[in-house]
PDB file of N, CA and C in Angstrom:
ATOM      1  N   UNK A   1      29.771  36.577   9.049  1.00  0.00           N
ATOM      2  CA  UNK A   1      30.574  35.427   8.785  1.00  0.00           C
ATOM      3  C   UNK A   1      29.697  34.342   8.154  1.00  0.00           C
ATOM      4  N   UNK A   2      30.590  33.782   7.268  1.00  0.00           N
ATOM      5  CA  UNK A   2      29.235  33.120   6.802  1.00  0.00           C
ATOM      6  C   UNK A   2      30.215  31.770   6.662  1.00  0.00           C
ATOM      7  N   UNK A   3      28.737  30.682   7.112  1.00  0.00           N
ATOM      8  CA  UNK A   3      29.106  29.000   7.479  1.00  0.00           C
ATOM      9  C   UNK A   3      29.430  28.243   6.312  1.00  0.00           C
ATOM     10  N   UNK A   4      30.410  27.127   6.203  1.00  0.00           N
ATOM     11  CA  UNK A   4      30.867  26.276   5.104  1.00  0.00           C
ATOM     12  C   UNK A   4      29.307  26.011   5.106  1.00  0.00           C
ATOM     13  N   UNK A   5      29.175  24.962   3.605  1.00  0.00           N
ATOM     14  CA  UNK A   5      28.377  24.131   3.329  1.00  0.00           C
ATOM     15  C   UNK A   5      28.666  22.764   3.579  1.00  0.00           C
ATOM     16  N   UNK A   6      27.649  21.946   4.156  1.00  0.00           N
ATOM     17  CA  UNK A   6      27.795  21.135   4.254  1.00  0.00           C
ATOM     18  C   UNK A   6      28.029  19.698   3.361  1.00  0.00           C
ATOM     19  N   UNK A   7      28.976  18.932   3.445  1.00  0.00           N
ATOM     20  CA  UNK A   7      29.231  17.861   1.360  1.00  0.00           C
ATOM     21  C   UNK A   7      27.887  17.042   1.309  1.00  0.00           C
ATOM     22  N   UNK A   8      27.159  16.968   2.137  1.00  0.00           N
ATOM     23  CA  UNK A   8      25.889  16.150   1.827  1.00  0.00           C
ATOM     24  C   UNK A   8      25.066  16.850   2.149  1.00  0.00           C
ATOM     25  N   UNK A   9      24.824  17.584   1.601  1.00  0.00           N
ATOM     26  CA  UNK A   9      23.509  18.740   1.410  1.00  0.00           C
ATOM     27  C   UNK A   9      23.971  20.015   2.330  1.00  0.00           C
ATOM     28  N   UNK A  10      22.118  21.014   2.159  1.00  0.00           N
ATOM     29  CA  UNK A  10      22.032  21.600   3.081  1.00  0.00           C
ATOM     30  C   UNK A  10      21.870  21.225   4.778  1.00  0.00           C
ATOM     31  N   UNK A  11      21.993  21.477   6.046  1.00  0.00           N
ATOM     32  CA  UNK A  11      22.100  21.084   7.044  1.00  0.00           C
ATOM     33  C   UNK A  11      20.772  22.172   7.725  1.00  0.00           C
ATOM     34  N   UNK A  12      19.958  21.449   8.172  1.00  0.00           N
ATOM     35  CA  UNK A  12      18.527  22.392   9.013  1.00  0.00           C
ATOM     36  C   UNK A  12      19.087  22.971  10.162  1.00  0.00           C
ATOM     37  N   UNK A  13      18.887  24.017  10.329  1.00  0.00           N
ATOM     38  CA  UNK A  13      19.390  24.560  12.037  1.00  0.00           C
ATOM     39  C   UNK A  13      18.993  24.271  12.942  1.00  0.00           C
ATOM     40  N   UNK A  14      20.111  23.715  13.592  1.00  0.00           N
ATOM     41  CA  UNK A  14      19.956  22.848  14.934  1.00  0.00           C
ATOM     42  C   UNK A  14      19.748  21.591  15.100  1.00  0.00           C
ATOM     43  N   UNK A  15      20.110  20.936  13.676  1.00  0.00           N
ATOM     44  CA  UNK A  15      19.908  19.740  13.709  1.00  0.00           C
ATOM     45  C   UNK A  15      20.873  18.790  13.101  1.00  0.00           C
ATOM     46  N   UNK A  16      21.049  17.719  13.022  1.00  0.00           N
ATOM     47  CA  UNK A  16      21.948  17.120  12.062  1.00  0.00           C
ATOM     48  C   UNK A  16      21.152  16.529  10.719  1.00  0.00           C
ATOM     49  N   UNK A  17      19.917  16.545  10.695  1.00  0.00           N
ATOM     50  CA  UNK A  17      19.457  16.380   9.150  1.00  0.00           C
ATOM     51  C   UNK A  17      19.981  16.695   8.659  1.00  0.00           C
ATOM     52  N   UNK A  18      20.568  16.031   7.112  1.00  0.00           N
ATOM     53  CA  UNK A  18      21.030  16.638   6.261  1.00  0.00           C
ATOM     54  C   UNK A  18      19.759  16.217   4.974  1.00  0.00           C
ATOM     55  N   UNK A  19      19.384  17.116   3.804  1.00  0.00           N
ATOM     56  CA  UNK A  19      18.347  16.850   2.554  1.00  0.00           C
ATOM     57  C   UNK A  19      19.049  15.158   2.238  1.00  0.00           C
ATOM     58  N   UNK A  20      20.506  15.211   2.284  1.00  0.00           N
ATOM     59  CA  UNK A  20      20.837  13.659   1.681  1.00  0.00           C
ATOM     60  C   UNK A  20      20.142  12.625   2.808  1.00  0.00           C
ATOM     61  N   UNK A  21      20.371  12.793   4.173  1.00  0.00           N
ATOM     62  CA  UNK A  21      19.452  12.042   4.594  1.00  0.00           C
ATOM     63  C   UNK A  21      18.016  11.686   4.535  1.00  0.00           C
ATOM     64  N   UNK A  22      17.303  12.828   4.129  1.00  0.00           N
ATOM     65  CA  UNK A  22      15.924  12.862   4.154  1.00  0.00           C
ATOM     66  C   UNK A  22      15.233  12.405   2.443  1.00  0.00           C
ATOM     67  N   UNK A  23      15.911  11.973   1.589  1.00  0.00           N
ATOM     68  CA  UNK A  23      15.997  11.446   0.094  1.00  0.00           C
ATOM     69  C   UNK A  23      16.634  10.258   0.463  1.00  0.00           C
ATOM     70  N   UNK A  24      16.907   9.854   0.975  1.00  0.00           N
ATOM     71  CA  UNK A  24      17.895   8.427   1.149  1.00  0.00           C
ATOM     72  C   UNK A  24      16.577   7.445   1.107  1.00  0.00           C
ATOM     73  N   UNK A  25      17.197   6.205   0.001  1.00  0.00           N
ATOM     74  CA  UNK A  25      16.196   5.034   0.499  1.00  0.00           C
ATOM     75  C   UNK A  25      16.013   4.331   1.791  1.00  0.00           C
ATOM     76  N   UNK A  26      14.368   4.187   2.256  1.00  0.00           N
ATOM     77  CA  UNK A  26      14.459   3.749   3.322  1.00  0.00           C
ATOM     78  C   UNK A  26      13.956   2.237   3.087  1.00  0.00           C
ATOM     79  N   UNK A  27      13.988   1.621   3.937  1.00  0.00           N
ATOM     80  CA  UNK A  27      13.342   0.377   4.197  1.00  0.00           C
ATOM     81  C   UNK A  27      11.791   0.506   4.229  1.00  0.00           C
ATOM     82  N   UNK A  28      11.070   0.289   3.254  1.00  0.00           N
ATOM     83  CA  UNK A  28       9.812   0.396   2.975  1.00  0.00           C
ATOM     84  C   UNK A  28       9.004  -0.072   4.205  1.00  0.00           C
ATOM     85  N   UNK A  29       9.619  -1.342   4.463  1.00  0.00           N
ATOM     86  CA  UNK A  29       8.536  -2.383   5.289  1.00  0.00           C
ATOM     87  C   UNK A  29       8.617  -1.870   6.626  1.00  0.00           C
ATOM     88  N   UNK A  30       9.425  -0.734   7.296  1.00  0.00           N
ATOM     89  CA  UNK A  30       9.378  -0.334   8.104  1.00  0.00           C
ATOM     90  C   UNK A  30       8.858   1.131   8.781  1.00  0.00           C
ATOM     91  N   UNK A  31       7.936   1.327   7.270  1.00  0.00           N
ATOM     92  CA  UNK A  31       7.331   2.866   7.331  1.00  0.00           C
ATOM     93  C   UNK A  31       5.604   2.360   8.250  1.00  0.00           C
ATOM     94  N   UNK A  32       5.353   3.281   8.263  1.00  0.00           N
ATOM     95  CA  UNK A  32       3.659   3.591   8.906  1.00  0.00           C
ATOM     96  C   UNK A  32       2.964   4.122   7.980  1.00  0.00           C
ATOM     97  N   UNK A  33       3.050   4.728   7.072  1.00  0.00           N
ATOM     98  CA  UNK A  33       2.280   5.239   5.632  1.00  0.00           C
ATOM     99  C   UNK A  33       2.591   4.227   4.899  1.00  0.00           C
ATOM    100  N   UNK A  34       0.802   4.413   4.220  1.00  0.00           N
ATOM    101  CA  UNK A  34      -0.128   3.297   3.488  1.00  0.00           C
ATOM    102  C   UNK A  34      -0.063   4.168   2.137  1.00  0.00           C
ATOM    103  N   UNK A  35       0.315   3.402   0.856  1.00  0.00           N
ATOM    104  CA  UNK A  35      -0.099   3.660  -0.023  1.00  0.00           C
ATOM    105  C   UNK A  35      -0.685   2.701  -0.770  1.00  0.00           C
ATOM    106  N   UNK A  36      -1.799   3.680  -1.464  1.00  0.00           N
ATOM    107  CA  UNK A  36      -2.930   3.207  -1.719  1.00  0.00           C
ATOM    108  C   UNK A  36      -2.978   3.222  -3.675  1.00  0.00           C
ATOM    109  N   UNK A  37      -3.210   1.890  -4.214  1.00  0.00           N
ATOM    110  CA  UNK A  37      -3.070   2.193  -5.817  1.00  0.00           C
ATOM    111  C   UNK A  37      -4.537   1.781  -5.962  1.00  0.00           C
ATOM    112  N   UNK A  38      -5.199   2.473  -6.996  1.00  0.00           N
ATOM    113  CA  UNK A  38      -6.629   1.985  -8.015  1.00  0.00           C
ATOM    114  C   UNK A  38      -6.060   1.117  -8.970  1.00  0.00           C
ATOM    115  N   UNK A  39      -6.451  -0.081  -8.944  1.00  0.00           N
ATOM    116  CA  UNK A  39      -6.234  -1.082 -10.092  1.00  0.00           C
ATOM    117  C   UNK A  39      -7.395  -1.109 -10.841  1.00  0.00           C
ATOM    118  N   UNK A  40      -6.922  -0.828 -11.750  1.00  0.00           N
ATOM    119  CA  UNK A  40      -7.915  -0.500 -12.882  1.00  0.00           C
ATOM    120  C   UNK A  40      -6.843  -1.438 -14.536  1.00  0.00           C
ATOM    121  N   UNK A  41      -7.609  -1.429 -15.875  1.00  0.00           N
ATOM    122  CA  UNK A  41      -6.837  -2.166 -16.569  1.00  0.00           C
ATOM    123  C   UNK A  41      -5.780  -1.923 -17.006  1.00  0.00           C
ATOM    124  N   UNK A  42      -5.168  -1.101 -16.910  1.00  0.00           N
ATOM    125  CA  UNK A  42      -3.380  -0.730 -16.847  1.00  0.00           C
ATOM    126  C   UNK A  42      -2.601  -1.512 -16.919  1.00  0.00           C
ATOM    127  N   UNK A  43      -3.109  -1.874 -15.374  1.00  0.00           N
ATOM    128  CA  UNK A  43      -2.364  -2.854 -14.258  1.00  0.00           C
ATOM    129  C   UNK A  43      -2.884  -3.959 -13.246  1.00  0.00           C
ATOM    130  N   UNK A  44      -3.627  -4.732 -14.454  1.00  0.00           N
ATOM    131  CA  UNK A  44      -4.338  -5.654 -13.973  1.00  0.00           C
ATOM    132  C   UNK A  44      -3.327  -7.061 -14.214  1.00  0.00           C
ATOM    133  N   UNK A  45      -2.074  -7.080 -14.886  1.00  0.00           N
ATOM    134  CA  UNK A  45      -1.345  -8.430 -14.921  1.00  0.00           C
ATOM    135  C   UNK A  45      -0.831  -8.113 -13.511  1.00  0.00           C
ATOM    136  N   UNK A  46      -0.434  -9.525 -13.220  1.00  0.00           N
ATOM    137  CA  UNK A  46      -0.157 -10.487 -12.061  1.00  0.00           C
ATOM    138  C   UNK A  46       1.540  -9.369 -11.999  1.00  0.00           C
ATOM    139  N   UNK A  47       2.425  -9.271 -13.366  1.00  0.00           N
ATOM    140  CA  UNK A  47       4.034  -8.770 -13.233  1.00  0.00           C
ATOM    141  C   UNK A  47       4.029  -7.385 -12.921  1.00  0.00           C
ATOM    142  N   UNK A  48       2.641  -6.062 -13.460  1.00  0.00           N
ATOM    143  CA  UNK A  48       2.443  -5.137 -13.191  1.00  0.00           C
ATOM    144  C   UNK A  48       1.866  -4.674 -11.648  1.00  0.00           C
ATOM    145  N   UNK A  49       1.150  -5.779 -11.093  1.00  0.00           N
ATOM    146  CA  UNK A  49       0.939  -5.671  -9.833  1.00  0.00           C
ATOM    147  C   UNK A  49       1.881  -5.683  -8.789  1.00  0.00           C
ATOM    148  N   UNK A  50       2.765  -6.833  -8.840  1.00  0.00           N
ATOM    149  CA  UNK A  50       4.497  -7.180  -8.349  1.00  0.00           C
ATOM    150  C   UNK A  50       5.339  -5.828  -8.663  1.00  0.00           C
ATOM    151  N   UNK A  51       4.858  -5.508  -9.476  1.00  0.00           N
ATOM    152  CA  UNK A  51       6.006  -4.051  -9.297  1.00  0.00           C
ATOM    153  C   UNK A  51       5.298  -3.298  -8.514  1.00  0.00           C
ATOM    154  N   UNK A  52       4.189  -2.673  -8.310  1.00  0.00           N
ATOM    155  CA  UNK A  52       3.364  -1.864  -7.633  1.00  0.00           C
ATOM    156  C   UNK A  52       4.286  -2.434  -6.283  1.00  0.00           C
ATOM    157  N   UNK A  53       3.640  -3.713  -5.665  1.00  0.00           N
ATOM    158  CA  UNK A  53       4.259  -3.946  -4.625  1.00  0.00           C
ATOM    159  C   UNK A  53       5.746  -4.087  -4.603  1.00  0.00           C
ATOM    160  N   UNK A  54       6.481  -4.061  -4.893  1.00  0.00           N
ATOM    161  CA  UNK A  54       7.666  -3.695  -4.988  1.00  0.00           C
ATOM    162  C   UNK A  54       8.373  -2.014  -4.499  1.00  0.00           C
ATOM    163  N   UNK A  55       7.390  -1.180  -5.733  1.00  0.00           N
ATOM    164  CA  UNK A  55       7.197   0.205  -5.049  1.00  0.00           C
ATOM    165  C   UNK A  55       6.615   0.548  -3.928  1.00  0.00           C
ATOM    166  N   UNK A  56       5.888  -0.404  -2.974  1.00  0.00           N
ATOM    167  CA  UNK A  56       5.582  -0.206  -2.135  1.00  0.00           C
ATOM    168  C   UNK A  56       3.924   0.252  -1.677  1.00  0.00           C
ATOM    169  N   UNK A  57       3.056  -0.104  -2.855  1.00  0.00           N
ATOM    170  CA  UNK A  57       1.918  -0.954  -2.393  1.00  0.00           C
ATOM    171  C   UNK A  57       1.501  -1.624  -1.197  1.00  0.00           C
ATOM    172  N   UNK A  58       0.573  -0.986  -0.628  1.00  0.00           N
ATOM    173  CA  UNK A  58       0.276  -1.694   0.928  1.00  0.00           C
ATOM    174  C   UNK A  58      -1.635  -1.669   0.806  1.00  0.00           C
ATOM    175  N   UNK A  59      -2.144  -1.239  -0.276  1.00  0.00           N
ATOM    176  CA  UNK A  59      -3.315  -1.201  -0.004  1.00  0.00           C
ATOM    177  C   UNK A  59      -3.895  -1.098  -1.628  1.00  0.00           C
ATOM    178  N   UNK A  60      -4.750  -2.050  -2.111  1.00  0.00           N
ATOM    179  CA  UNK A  60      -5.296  -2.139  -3.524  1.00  0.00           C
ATOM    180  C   UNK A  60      -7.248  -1.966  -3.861  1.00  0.00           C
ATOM    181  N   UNK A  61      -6.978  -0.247  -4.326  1.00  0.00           N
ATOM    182  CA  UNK A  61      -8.060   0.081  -3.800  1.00  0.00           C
ATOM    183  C   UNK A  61      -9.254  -0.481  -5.632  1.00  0.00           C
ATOM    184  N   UNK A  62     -10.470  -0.656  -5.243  1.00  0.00           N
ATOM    185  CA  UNK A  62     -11.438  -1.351  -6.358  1.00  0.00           C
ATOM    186  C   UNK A  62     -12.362  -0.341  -6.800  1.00  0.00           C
ATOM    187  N   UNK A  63     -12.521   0.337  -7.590  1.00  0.00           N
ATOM    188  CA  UNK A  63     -13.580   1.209  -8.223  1.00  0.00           C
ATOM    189  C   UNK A  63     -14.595   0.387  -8.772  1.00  0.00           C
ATOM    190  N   UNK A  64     -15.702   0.027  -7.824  1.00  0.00           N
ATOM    191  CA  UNK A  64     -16.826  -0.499  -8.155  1.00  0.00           C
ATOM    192  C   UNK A  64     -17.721   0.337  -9.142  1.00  0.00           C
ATOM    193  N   UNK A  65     -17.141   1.386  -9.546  1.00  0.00           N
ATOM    194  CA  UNK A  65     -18.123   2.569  -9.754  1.00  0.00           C
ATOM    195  C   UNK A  65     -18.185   2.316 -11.712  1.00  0.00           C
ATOM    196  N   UNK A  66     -17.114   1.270 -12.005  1.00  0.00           N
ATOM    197  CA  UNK A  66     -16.378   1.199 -13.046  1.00  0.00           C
ATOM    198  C   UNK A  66     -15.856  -0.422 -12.983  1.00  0.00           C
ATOM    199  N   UNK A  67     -16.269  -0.703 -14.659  1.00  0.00           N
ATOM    200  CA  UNK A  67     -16.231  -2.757 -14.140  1.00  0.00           C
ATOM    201  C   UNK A  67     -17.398  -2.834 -14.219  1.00  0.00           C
ATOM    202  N   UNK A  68     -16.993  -4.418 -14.135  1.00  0.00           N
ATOM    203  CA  UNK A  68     -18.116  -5.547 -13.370  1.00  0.00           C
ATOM    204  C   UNK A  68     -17.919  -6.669 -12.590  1.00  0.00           C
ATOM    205  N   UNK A  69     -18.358  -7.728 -11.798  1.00  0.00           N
ATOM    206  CA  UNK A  69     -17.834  -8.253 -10.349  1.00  0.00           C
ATOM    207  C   UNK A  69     -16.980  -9.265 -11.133  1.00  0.00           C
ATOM    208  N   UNK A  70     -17.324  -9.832 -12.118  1.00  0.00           N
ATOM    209  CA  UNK A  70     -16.774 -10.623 -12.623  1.00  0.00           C
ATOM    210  C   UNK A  70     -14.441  -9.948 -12.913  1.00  0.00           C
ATOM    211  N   UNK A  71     -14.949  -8.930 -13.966  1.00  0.00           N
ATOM    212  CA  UNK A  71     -13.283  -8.260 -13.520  1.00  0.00           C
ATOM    213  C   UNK A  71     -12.693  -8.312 -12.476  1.00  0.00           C
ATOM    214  N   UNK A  72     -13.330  -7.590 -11.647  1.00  0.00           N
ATOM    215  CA  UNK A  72     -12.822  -7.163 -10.121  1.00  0.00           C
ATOM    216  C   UNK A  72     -12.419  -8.638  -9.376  1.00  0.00           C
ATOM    217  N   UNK A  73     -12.985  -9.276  -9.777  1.00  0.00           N
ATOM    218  CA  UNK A  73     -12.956 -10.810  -9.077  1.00  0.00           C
ATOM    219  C   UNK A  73     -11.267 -11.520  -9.409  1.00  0.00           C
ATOM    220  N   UNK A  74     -11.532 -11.604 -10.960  1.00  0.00           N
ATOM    221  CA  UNK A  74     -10.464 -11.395 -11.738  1.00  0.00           C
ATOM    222  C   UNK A  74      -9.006 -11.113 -11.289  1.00  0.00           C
ATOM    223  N   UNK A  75      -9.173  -9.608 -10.854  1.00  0.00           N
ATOM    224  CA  UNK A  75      -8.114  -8.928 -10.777  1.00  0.00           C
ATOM    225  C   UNK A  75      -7.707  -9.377  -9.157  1.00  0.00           C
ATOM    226  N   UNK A  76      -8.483  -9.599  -8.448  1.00  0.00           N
ATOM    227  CA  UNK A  76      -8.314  -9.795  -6.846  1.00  0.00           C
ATOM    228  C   UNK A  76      -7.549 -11.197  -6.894  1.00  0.00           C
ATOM    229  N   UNK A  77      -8.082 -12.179  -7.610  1.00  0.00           N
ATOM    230  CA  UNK A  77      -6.860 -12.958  -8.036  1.00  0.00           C
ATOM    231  C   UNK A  77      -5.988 -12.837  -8.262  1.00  0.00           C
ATOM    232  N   UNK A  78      -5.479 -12.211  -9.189  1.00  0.00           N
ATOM    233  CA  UNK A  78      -4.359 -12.020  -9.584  1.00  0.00           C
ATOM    234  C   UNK A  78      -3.420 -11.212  -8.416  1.00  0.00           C
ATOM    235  N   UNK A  79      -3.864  -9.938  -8.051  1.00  0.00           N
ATOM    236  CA  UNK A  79      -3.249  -9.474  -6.941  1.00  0.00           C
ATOM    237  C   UNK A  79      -3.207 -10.663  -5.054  1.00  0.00           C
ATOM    238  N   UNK A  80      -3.742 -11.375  -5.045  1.00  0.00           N
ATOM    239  CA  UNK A  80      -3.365 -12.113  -3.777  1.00  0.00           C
ATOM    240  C   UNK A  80      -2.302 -13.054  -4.800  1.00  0.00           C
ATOM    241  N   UNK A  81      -2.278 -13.779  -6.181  1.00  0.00           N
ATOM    242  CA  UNK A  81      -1.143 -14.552  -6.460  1.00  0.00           C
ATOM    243  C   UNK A  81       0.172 -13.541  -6.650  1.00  0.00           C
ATOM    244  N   UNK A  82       0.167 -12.439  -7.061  1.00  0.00           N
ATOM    245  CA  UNK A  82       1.297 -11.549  -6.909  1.00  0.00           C
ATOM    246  C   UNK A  82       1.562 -10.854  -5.700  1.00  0.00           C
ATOM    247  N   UNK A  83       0.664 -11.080  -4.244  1.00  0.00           N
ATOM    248  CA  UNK A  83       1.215 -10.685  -3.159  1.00  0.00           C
ATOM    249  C   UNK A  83       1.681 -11.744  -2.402  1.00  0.00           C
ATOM    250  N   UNK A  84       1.276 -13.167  -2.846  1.00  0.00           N
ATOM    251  CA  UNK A  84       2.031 -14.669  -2.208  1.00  0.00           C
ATOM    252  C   UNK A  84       2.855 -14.449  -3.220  1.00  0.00           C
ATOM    253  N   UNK A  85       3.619 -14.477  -4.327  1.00  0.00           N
ATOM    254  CA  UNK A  85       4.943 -14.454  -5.015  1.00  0.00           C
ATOM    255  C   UNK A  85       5.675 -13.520  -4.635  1.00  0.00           C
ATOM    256  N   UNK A  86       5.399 -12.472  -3.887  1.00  0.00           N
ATOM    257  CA  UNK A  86       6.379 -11.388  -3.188  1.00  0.00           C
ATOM    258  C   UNK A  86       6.185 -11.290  -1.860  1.00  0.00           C
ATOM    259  N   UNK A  87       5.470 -12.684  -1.575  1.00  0.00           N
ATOM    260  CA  UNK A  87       5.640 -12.707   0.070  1.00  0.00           C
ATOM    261  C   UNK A  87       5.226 -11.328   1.007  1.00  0.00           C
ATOM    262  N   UNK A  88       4.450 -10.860   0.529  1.00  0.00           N
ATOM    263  CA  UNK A  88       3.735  -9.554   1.123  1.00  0.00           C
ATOM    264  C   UNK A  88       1.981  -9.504   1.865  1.00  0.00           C
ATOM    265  N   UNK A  89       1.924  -8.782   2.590  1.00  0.00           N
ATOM    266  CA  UNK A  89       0.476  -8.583   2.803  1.00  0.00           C
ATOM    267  C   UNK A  89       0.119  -7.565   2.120  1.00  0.00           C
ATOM    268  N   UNK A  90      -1.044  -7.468   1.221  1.00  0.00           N
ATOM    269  CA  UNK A  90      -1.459  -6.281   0.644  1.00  0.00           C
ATOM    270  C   UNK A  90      -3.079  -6.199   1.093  1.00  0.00           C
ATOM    271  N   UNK A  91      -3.682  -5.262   1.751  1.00  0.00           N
ATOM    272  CA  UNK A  91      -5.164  -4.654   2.063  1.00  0.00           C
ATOM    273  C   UNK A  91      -5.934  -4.606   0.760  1.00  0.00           C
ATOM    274  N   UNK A  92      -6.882  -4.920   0.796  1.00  0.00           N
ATOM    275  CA  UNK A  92      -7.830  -4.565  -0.694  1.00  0.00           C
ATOM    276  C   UNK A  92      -8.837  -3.622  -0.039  1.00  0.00           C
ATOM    277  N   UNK A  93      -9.503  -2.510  -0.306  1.00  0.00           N
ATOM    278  CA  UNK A  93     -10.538  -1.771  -0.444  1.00  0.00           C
ATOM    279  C   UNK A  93     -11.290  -1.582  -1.567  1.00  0.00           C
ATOM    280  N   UNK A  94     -12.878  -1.754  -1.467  1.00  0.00           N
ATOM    281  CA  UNK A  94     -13.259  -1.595  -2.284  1.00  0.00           C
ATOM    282  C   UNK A  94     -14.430  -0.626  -2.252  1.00  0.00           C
ATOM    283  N   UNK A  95     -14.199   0.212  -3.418  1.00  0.00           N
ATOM    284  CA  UNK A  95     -15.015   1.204  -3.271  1.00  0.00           C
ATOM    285  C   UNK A  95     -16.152   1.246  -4.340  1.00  0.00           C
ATOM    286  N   UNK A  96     -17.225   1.352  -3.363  1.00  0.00           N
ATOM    287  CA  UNK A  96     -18.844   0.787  -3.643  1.00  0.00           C
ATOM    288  C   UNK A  96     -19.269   1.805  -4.485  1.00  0.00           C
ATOM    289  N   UNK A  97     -20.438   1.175  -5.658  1.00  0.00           N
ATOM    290  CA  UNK A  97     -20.928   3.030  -5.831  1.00  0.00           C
ATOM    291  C   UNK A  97     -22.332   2.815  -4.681  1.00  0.00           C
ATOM    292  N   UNK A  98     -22.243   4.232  -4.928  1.00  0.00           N
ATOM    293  CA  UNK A  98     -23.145   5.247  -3.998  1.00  0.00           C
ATOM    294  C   UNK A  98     -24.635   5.547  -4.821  1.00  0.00           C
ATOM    295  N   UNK A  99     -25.131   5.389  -4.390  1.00  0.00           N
ATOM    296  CA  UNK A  99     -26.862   5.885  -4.663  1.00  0.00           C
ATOM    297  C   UNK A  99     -26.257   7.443  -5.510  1.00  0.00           C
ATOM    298  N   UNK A 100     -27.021   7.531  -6.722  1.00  0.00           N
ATOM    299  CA  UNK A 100     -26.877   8.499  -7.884  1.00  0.00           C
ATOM    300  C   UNK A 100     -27.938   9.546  -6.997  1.00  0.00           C
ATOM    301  N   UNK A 101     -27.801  10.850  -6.799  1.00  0.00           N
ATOM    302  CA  UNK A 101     -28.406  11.727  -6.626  1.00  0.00           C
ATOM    303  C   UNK A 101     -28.659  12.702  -8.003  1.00  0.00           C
ATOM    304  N   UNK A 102     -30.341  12.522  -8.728  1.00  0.00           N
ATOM    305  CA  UNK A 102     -30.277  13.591 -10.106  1.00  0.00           C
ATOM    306  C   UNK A 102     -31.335  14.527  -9.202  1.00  0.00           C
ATOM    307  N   UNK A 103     -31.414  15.183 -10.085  1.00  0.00           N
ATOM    308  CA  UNK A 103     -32.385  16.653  -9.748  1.00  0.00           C
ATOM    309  C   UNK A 103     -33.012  16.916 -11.008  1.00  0.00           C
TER     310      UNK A 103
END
């Protein structure tokens, strides 16, 4: 015998998940996963950053490895004035270079 389908998706066994539930927009600000963007010059304006956070930006990571302090400085501006214009907290990480190992 075989089971109807369900009108909003497939249905998991034994459960009431449906795929439409699990694709559904959620409320961002209420997740526990961090995503993490490299700002690099792409997306170094203040309106390109605001969308990042918009998509849901929670952490703005710095490739020291690439640049100079002066950019990076730059850009860290710009991202705290586009995380006070969207009323958000955003984390900065910055990632150092590392002692070159040659052989």
């Amino acid at each position: 015998m075989q089971s109807q389908a369900s009108t909003s998706g497939p249905e998991l066994r034994g459960s009431n998940i449906t795929l439409e539930k699990i694709t559904a927009e959620t409320d961002v600000s209420n997740r526990h996963t961090k995503i993490v963007c490299t700002l690099g010059p792409a997306c170094w304006e203040v309106e390109q950053i605001e969308s990042l956070i918009e998509a849901g930006l929670s952490v703005a990571r710095f490739n020291f490895s690439h640049g100079d302090h002066d950019g990076h400085k730059a850009c860290l501006d710009r991202l705290r004035q586009a995380a006070k214009n969207k009323g958000k907290h955003v984390a900065v990480m910055l990632d150092t270079k590392g002692p070159e190992i040659r052989s």
